[in-house]
N, C-alpha and C. Protein backbone atom coordinates (compact mmCIF):
# COMPACT_ATOMS: atom_id res chain seq x y z
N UNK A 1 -37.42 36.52 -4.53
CA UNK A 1 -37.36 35.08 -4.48
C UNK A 1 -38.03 34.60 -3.21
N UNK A 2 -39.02 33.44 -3.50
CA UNK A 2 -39.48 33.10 -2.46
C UNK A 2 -38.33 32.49 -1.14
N UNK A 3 -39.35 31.75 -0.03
CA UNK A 3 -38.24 31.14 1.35
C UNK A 3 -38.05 30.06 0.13
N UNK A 4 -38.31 28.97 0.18
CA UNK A 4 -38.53 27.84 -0.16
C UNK A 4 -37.38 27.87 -1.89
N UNK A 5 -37.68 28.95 -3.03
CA UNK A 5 -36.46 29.22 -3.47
C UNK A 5 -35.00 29.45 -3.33
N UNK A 6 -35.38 30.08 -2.17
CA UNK A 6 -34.10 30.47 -1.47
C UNK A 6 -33.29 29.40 -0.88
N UNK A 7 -34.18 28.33 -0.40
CA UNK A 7 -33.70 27.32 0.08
C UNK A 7 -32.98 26.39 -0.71
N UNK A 8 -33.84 26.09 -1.71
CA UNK A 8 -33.59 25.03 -2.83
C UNK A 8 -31.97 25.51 -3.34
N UNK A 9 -32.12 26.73 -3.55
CA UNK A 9 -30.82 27.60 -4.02
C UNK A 9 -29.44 26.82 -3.33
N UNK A 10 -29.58 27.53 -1.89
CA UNK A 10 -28.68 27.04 -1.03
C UNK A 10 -28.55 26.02 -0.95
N UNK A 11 -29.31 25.19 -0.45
CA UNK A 11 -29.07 23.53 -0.71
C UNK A 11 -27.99 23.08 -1.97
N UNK A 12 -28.74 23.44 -3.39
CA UNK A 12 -28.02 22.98 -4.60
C UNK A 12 -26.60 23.15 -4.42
N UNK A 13 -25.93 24.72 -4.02
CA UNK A 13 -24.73 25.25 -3.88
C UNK A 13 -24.24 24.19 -2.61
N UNK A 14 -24.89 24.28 -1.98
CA UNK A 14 -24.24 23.12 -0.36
C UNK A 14 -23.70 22.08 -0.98
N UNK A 15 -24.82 21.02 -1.65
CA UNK A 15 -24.63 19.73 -2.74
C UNK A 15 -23.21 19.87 -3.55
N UNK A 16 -23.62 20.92 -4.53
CA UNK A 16 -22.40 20.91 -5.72
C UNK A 16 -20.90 21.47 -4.33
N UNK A 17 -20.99 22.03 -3.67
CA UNK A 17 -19.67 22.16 -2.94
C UNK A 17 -19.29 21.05 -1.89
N UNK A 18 -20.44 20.27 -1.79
CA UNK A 18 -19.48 19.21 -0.65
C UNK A 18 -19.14 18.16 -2.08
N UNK A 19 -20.04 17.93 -3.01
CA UNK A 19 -19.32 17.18 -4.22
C UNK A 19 -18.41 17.32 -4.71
N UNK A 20 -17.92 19.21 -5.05
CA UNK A 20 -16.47 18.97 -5.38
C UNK A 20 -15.22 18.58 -4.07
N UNK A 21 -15.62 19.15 -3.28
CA UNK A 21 -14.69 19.22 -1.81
C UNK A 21 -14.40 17.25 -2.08
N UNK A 22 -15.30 16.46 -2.17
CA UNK A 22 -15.10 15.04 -1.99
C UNK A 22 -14.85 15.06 -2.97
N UNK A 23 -14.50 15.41 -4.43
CA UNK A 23 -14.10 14.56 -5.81
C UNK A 23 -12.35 15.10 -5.33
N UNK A 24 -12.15 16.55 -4.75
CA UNK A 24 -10.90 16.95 -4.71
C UNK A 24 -10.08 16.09 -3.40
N UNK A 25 -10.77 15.49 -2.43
CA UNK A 25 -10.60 14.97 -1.55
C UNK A 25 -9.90 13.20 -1.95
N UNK A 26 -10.34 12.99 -2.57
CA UNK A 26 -10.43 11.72 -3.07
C UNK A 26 -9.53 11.50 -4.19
N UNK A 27 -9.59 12.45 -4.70
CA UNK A 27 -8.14 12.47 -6.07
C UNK A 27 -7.26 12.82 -5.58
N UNK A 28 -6.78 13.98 -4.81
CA UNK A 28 -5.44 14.43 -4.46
C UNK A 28 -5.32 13.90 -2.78
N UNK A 29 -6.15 13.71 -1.98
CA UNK A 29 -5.62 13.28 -0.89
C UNK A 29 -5.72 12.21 0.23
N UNK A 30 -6.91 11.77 -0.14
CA UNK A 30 -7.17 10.26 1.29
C UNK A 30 -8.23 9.59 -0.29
N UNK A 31 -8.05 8.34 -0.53
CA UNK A 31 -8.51 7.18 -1.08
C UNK A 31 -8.94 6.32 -0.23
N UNK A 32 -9.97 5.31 0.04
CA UNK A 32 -10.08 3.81 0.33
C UNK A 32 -10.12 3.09 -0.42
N UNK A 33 -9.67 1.65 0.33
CA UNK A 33 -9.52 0.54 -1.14
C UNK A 33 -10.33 -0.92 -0.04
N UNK A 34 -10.89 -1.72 -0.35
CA UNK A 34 -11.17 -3.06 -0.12
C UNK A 34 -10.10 -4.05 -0.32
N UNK A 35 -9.60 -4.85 0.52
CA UNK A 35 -8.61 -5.93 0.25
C UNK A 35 -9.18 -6.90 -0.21
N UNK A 36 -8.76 -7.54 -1.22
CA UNK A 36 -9.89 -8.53 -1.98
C UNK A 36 -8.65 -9.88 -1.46
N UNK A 37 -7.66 -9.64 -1.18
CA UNK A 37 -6.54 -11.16 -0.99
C UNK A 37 -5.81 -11.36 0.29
N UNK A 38 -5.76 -12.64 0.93
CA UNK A 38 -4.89 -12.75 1.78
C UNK A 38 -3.29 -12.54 1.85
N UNK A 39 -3.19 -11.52 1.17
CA UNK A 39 -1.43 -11.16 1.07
C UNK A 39 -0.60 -10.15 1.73
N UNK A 40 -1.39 -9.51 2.69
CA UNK A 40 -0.84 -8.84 3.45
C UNK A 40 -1.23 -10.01 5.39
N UNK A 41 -2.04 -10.76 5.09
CA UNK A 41 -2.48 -11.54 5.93
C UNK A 41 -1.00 -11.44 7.20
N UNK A 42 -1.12 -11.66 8.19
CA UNK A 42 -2.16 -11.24 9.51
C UNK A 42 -2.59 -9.61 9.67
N UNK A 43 -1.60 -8.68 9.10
CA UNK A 43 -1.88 -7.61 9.68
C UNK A 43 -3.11 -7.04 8.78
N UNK A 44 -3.07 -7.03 7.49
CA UNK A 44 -4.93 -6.85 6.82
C UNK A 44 -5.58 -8.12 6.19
N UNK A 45 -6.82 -8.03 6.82
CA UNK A 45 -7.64 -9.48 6.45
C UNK A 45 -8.33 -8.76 5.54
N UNK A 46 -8.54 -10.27 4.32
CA UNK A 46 -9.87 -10.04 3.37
C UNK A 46 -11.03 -9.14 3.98
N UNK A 47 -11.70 -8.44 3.06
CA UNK A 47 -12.57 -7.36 3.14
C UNK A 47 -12.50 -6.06 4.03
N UNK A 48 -10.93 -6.47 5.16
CA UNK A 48 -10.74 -5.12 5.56
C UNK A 48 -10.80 -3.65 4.79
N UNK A 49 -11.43 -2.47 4.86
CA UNK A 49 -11.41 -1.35 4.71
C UNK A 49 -10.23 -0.88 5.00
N UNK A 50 -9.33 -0.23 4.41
CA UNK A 50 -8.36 0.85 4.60
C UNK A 50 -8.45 2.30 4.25
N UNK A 51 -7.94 2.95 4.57
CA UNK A 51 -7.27 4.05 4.10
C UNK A 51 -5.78 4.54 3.11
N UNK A 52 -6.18 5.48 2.15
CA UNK A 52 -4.32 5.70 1.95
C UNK A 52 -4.55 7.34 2.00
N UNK A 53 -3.27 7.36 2.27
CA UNK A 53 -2.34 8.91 2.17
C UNK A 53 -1.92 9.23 1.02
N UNK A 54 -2.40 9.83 0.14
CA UNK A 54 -2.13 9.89 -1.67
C UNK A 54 -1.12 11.01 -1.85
N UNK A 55 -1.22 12.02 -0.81
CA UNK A 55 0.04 12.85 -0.78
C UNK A 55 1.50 13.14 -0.04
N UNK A 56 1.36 12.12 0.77
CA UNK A 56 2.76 11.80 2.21
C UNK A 56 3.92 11.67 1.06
N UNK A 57 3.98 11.23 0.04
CA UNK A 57 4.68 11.34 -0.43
C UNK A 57 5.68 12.18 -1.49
N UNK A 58 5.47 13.28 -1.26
CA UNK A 58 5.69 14.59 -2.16
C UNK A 58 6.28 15.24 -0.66
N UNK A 59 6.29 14.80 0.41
CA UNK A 59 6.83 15.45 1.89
C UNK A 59 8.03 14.67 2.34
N UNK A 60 7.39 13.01 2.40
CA UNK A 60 8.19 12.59 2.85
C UNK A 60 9.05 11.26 1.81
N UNK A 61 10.17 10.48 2.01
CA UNK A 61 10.73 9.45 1.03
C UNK A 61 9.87 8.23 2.08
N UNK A 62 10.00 7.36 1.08
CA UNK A 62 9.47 6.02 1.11
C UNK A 62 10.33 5.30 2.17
N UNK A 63 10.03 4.64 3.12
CA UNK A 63 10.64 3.95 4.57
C UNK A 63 10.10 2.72 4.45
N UNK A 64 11.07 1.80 4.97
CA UNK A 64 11.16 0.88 5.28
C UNK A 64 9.45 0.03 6.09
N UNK A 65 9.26 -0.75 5.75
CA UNK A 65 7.58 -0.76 6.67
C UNK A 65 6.46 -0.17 6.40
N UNK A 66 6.65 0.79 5.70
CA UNK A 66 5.38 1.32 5.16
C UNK A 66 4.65 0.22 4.09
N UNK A 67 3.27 0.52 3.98
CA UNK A 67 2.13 -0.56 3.85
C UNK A 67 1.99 0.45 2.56
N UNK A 68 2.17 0.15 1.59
CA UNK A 68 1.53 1.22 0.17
C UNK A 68 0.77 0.58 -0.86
N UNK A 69 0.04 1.54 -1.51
CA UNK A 69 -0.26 1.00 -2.78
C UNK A 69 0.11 1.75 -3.74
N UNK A 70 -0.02 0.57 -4.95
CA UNK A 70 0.85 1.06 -5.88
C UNK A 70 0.45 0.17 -7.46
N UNK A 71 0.51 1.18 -8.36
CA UNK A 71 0.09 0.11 -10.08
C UNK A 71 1.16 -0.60 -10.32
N UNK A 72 1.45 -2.25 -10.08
CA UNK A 72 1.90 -3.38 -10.68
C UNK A 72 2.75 -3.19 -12.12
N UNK A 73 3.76 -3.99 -11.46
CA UNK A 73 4.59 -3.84 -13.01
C UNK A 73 3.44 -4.56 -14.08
N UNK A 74 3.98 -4.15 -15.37
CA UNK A 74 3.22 -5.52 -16.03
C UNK A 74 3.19 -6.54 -16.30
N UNK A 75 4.39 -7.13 -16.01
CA UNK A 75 4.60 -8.39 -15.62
C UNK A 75 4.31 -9.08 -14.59
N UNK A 76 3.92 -8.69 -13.51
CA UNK A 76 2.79 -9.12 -12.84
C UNK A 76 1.76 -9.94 -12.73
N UNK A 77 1.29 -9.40 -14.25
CA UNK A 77 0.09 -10.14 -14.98
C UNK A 77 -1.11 -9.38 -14.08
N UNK A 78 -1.00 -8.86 -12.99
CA UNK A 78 -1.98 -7.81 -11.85
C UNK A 78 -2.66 -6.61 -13.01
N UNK A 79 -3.37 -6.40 -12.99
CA UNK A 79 -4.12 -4.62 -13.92
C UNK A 79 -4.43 -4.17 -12.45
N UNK A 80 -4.90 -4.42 -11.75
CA UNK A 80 -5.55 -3.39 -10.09
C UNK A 80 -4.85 -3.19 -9.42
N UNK A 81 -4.61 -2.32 -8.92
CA UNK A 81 -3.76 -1.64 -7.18
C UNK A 81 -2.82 -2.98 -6.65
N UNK A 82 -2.19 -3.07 -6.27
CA UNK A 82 -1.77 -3.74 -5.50
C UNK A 82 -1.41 -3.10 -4.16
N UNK A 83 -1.40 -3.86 -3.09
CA UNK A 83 -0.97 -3.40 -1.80
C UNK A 83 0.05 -4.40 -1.30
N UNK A 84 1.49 -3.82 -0.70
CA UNK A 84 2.68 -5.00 -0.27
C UNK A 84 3.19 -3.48 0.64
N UNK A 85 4.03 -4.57 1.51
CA UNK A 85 4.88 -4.19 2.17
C UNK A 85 6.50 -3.67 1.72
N UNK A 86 6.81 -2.05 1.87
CA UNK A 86 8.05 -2.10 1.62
C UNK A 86 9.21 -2.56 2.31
N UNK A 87 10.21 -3.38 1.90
CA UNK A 87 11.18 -4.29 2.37
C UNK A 87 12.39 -3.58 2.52
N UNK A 88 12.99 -3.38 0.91
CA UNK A 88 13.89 -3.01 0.08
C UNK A 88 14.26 -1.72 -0.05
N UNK A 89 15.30 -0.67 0.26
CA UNK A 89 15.01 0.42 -0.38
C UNK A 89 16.67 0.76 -1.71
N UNK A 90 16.47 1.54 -2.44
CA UNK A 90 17.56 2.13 -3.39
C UNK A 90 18.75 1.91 -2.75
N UNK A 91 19.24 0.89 -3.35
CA UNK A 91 21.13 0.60 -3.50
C UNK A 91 20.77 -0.54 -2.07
N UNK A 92 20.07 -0.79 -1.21
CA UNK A 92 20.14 -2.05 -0.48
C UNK A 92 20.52 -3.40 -1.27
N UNK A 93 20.71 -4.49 -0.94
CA UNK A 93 20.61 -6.02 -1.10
C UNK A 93 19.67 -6.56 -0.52
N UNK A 94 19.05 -7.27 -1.12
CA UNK A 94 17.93 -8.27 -0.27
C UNK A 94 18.42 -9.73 -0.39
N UNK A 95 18.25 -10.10 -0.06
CA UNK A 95 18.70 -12.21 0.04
C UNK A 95 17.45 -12.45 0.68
N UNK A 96 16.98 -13.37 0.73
CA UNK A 96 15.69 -14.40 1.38
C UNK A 96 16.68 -15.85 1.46
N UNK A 97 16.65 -16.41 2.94
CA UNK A 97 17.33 -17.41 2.77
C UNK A 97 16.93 -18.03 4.58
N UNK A 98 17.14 -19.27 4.60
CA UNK A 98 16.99 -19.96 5.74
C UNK A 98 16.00 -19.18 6.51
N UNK A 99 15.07 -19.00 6.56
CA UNK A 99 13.68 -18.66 6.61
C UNK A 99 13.90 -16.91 7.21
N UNK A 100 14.32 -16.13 6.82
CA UNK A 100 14.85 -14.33 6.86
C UNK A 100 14.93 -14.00 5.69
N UNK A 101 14.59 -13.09 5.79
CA UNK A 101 15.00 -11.25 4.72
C UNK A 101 15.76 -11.26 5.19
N UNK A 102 17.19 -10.55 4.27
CA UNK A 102 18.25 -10.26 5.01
C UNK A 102 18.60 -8.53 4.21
N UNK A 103 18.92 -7.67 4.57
CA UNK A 103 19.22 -6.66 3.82
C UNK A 103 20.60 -6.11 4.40
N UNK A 104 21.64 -6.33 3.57
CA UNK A 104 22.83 -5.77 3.52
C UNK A 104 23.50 -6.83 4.49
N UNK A 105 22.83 -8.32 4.23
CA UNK A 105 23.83 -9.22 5.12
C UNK A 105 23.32 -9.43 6.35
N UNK A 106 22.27 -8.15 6.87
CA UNK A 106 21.82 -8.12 8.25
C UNK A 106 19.80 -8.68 8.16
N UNK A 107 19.89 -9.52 9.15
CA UNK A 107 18.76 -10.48 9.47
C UNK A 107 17.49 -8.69 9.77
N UNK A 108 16.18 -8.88 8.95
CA UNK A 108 15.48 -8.23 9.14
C UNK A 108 14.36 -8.54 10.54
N UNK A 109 14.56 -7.65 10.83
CA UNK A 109 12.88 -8.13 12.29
C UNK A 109 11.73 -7.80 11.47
N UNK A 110 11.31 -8.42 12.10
CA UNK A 110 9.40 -8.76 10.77
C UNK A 110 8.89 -9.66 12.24
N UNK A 111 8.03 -8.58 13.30
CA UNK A 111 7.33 -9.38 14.24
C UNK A 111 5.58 -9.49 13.95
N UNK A 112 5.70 -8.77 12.62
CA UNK A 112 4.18 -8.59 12.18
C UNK A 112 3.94 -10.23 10.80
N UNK A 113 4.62 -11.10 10.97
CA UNK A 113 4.40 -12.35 10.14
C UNK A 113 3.98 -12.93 11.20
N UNK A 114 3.19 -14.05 10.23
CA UNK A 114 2.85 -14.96 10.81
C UNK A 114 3.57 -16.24 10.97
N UNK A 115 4.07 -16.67 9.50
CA UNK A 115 5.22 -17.77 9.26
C UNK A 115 5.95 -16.73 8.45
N UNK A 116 7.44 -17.56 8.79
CA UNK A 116 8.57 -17.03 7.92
C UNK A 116 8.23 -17.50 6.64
N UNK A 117 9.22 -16.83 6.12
CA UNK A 117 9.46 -17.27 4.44
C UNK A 117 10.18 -18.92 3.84
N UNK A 118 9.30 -19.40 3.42
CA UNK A 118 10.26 -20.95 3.06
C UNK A 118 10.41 -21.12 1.96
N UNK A 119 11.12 -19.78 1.42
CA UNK A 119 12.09 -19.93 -0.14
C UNK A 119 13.02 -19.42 0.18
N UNK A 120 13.73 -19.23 -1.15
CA UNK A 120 15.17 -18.82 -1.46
C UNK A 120 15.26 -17.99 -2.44
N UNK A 121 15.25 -16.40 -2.29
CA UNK A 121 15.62 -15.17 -3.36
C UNK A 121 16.77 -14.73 -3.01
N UNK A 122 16.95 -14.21 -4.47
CA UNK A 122 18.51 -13.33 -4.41
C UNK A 122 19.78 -13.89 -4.17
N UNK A 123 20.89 -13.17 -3.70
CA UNK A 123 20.78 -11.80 -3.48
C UNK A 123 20.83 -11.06 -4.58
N UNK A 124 19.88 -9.89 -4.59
CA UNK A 124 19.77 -8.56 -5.65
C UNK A 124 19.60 -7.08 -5.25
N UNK A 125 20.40 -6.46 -5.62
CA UNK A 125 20.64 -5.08 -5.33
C UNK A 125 19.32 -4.06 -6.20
N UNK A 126 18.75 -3.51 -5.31
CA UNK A 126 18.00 -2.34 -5.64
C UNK A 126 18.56 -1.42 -6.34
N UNK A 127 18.02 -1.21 -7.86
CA UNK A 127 18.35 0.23 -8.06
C UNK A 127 17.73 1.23 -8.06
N UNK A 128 18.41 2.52 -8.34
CA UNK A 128 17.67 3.93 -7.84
C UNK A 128 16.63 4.00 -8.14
N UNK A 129 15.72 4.55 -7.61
CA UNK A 129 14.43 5.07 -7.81
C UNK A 129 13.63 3.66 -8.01
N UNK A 130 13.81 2.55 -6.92
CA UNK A 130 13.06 1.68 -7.18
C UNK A 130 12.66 1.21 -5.14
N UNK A 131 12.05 0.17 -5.02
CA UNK A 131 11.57 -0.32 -3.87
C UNK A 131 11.45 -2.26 -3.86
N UNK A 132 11.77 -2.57 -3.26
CA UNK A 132 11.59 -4.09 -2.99
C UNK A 132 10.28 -4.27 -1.88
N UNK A 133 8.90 -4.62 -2.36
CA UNK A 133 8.08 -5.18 -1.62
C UNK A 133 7.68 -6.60 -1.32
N UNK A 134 6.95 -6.49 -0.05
CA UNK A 134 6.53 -8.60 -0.15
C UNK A 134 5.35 -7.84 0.76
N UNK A 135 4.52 -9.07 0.40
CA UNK A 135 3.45 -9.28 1.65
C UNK A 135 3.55 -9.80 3.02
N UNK A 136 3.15 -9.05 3.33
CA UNK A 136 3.43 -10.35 4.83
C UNK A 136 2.99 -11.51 4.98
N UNK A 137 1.92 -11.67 4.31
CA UNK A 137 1.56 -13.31 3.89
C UNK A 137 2.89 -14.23 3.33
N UNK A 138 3.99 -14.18 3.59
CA UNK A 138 4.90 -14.06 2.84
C UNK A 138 4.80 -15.30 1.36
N UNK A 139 4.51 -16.36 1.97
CA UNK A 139 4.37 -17.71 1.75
C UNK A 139 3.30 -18.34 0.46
N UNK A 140 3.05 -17.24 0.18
CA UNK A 140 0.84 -17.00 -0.52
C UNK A 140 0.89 -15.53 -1.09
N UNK A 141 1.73 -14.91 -1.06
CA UNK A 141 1.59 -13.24 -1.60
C UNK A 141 2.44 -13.08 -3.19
N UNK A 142 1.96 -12.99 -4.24
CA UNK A 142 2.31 -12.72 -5.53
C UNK A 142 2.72 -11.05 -5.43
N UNK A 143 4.02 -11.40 -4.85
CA UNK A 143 4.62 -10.43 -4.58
C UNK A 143 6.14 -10.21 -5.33
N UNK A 144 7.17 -9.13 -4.94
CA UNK A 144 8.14 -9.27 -5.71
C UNK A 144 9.41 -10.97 -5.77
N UNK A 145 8.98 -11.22 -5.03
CA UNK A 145 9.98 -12.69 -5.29
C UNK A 145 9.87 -13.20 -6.02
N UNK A 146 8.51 -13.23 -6.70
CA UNK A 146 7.78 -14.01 -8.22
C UNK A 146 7.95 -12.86 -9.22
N UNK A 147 7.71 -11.91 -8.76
CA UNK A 147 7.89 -11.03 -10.17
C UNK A 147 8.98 -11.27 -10.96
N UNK A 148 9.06 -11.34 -12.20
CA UNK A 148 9.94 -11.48 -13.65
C UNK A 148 10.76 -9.70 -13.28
N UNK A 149 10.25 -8.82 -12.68
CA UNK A 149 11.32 -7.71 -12.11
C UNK A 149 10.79 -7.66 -11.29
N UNK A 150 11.65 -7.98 -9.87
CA UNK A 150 11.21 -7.93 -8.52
C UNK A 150 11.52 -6.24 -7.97
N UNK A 151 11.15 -5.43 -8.68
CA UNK A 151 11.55 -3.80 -8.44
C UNK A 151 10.55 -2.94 -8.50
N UNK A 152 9.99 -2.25 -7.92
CA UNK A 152 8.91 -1.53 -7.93
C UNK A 152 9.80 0.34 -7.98
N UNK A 153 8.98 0.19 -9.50
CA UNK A 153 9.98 1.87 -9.32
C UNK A 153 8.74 2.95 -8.29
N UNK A 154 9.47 3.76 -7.65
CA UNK A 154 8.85 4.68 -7.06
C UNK A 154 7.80 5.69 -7.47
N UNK A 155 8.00 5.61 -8.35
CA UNK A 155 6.62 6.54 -9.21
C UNK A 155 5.79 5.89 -9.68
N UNK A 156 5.36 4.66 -9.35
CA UNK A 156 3.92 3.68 -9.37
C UNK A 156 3.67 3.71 -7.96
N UNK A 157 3.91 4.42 -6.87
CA UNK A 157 3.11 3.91 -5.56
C UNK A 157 2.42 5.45 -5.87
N UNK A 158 0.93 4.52 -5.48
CA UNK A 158 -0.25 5.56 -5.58
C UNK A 158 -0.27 6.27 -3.67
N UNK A 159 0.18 5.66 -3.02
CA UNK A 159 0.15 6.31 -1.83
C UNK A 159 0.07 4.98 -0.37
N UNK A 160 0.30 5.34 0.52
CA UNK A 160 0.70 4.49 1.98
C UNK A 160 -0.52 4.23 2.63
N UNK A 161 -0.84 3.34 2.74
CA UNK A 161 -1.79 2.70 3.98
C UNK A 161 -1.60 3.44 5.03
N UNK A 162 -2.93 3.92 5.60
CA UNK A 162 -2.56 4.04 7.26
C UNK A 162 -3.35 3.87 8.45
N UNK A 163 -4.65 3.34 7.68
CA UNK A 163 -5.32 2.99 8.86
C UNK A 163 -6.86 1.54 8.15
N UNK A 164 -6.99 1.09 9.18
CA UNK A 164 -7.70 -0.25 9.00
C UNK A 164 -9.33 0.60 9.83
N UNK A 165 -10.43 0.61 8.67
CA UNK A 165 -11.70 1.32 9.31
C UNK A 165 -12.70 1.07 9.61
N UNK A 166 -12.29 -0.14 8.76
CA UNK A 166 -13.28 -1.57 8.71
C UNK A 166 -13.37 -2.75 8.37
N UNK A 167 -14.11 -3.57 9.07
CA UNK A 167 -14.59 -4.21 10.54
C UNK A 167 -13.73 -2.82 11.20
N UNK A 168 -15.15 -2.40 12.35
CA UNK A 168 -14.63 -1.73 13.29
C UNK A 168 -14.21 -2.61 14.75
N UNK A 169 -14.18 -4.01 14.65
CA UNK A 169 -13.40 -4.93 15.77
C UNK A 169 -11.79 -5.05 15.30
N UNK A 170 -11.61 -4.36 14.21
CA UNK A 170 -10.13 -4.57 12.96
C UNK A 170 -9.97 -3.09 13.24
N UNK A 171 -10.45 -2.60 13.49
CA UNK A 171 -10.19 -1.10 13.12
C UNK A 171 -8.58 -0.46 13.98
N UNK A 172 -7.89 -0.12 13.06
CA UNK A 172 -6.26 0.52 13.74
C UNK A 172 -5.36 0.77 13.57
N UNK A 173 -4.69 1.35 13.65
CA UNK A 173 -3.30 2.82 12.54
C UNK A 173 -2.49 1.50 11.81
N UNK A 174 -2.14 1.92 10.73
CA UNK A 174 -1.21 0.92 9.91
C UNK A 174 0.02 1.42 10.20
N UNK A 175 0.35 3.13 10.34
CA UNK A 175 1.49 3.79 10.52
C UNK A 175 2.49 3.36 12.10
């Protein structure tokens, strides 16, 4: 075999192995997504770049604050990804009232809003294997307070936000 065969060879094999390495990369473990809505607004702006973690969750349980995405009930009326903030977790209470989240009676800290909340949800108890999210937009986010089931079961989150990549003047850990 000639150099120049030899080359072409290697190359092709280089190609087809960084292609699968990125199709396996991308299905089982780091995704990006584009924010197309102001509903996580202040902490991700329209057209920010993110990151997710598609496997943190097979290690670790779902916490309080984590930034995830996840496929929309269908009532929703949503078909695409959604991204919200988890609030709520299994067997908590949530109330929304006099401008607070309250979970289990106790006033939530949320120093990452911009304005409080100026409605009135609940109170409703989480059940198992489910999650209560909102946006931090709180006010503007078609999030669970509107949902017809404000419950996000745990086996629709496709995986956790964790970093902002672009705008690199935006760029910075979500975790």
């Amino acid at each position: 075999m000639t150099k120049i065969g030899a080359f072409i060879k290697d190359l092709i094999i280089i190609v087809l192995l960084a292609l699968a390495l990125a199709v396996v990369l991308k299905t089982f473990v780091v995704d990006s997504r584009i924010i197309p809505s102001a509903s996580m607004h202040p902490t991700i702006q329209i057209n920010d770049r993110i990151l997710i973690n598609k496997f943190i969750y097979r290690f670790e349980d779902v916490e309080r604050g984590d930034i995830i995405v996840f496929k929309p009930n269908a009532d929703t009326g949503e078909t695409r990804d959604m991204l919200k903030r988890v609030i709520g977790l299994p067997g908590e209470t949530v109330e929304i009232k006099d401008n607070l989240v309250y979970i289990n009676d106790t006033p939530l800290e949320e120093d990452y809003l911009a304005e409080a909340p100026d409605y009135q949800f609940g109170p409703v108890t989480i059940p198992a294997n489910c999650v209560f999210v909102l946006g931090d937009n709180r006010n503007k986010s078609a999030d669970a307070h509107v949902w017809l089931n404000p419950f996000l079961e745990i086996n629709k989150i496709k995986g956790k936000a964790f970093c902002i990549y672009w705008p690199i003047n935006h760029m910075e850990s979500l975790t």
